[in-house]
Protein backbone atom coordinates (compact mmCIF):
# COMPACT_ATOMS: atom_id res chain seq x y z
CA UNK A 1 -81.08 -42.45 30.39
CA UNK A 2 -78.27 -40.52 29.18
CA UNK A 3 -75.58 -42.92 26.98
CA UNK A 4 -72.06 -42.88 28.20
CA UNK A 5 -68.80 -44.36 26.93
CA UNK A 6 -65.00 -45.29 27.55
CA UNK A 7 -62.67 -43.46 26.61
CA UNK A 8 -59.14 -43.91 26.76
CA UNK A 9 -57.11 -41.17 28.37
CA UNK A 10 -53.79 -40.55 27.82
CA UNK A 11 -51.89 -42.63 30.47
CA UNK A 12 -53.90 -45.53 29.52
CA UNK A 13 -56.84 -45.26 32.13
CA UNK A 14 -60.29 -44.88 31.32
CA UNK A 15 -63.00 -42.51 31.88
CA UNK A 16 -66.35 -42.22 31.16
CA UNK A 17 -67.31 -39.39 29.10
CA UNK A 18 -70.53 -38.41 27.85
CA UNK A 19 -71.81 -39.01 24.34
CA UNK A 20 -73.26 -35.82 23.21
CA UNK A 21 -72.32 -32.37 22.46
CA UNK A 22 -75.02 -31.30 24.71
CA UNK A 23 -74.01 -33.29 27.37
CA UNK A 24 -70.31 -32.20 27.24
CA UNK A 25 -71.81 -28.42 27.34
CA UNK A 26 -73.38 -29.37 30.56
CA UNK A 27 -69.67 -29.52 32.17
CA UNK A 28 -69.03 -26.50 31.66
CA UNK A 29 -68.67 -25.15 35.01
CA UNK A 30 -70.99 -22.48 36.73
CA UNK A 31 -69.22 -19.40 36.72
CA UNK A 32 -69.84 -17.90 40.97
CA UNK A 33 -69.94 -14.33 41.77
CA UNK A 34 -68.53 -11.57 39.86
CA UNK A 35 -66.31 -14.09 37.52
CA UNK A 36 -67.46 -14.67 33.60
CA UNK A 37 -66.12 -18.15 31.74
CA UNK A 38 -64.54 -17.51 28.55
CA UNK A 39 -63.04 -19.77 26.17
CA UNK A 40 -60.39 -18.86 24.06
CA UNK A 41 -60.85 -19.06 20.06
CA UNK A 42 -58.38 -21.74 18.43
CA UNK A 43 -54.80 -20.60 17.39
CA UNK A 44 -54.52 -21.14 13.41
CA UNK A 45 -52.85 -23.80 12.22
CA UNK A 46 -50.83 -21.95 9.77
CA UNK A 47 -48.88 -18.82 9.26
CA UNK A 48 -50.34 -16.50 6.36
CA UNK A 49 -47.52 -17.62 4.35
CA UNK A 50 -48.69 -20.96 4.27
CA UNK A 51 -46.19 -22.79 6.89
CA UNK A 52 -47.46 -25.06 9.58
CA UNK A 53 -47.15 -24.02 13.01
CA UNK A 54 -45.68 -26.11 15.57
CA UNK A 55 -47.29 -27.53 18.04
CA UNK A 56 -45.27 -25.56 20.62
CA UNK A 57 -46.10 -22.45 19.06
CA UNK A 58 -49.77 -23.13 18.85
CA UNK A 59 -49.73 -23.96 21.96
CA UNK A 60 -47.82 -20.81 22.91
CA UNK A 61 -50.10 -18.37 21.40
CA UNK A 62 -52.81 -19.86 23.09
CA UNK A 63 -51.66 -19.80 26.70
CA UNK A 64 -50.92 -16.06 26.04
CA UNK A 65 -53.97 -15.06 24.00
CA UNK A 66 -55.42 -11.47 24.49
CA UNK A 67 -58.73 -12.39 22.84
CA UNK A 68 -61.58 -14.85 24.36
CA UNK A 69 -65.17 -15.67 23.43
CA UNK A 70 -67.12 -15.52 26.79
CA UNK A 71 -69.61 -18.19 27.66
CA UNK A 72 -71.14 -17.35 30.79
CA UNK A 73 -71.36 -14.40 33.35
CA UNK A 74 -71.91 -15.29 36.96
CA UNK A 75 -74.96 -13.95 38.85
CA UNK A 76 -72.95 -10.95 40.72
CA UNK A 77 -70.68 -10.20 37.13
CA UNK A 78 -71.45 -6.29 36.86
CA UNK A 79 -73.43 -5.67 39.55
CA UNK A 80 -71.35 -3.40 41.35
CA UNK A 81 -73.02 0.05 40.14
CA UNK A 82 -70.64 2.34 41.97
CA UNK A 83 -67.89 0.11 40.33
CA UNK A 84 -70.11 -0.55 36.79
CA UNK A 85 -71.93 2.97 36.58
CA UNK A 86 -72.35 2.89 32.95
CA UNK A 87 -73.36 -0.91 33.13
CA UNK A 88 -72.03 -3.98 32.20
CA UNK A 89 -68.64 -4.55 29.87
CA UNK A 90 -69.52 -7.28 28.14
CA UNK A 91 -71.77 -9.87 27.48
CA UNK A 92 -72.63 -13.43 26.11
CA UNK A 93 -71.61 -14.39 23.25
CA UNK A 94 -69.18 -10.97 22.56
CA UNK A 95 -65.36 -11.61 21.92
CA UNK A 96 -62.81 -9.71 24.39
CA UNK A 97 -59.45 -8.38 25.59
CA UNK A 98 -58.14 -9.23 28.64
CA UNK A 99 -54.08 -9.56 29.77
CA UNK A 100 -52.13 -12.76 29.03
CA UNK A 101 -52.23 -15.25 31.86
CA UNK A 102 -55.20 -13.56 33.28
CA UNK A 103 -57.89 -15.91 35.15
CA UNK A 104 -57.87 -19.40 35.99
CA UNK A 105 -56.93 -21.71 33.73
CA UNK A 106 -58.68 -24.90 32.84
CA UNK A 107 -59.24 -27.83 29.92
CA UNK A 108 -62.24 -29.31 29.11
CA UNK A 109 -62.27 -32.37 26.76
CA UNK A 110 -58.98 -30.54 25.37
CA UNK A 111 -60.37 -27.08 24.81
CA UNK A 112 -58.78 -24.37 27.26
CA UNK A 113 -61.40 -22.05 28.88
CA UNK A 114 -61.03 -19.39 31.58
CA UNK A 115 -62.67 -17.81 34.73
CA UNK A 116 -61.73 -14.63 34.73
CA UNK A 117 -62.79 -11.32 37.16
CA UNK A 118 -65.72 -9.07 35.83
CA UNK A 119 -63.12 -6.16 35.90
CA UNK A 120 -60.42 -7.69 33.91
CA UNK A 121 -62.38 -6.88 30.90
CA UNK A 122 -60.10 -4.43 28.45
CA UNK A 123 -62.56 -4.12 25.71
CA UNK A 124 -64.96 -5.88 23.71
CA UNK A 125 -64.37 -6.43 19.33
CA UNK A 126 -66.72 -7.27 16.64
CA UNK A 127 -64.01 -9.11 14.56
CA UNK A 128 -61.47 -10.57 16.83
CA UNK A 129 -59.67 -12.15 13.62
CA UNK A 130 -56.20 -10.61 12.94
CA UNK A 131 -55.88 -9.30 16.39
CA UNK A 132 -52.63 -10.86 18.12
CA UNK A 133 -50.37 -10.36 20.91
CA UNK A 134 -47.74 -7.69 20.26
């Protein structure tokens, strides 16, 4: 039987969360269709100078990050041949480009992921360090 404990959330309630990484992964939803789940890598705590980021800003830079890690593809994601004729885009496990704001938004035990369309792929990067939004 699988462990489970309290946690308090922020307004004081409780829920009950699960106890193990592998357990948390297992909420990750099931990306339908033609959509792929991404995640989006953390926003750095500090500027290169050295200076701590605000919160805000963090937070800013994340909500309008161009790069994301993708975790899943749905079962229709590329599929399309006349649309795909040179295959798919991207895959599991590559990092990618897409617009700001693109896809739906959601948090996870704190950590923002996105579902976003097969199409709104821009490009895919080895290195997606030192790439920000211009």
């Amino acid at each position: 039987m699988i462990e489970e404990i309290l946690i308090a959330t922020e307004n004081g309630e409780t829920s009950i969360l699960p106890e193990t990484a592998e357990e948390k992964a297992k909420q990750l939803p099931e990306p339908c269709g033609y959509h792929i789940l991404v995640t989006l890598p953390e926003a750095e705590e500090k500027y290169d100078s050295g200076l701590i980021k605000a919160d805000e800003t963090r937070r800013y830079e994340e909500v309008l990050a161009t790069v994301f890690f993708v975790v899943k593809l749905g079962p229709d994601a590329y599929k399309d041949e006349k649309k795909f004729p040179t295959g798919p885009w991207c895959k599991q496990g590559d990092f990618v480009l897409a617009r700001p704001n693109s896809g739906t938004r959601l948090k996870i035990h704190g950590r923002e992921f996105r579902l976003l369309n097969d199409d709104t792929i821009e490009a895919v990067v080895d290195d997606p360090r030192g790439i920000s939004r211009a």
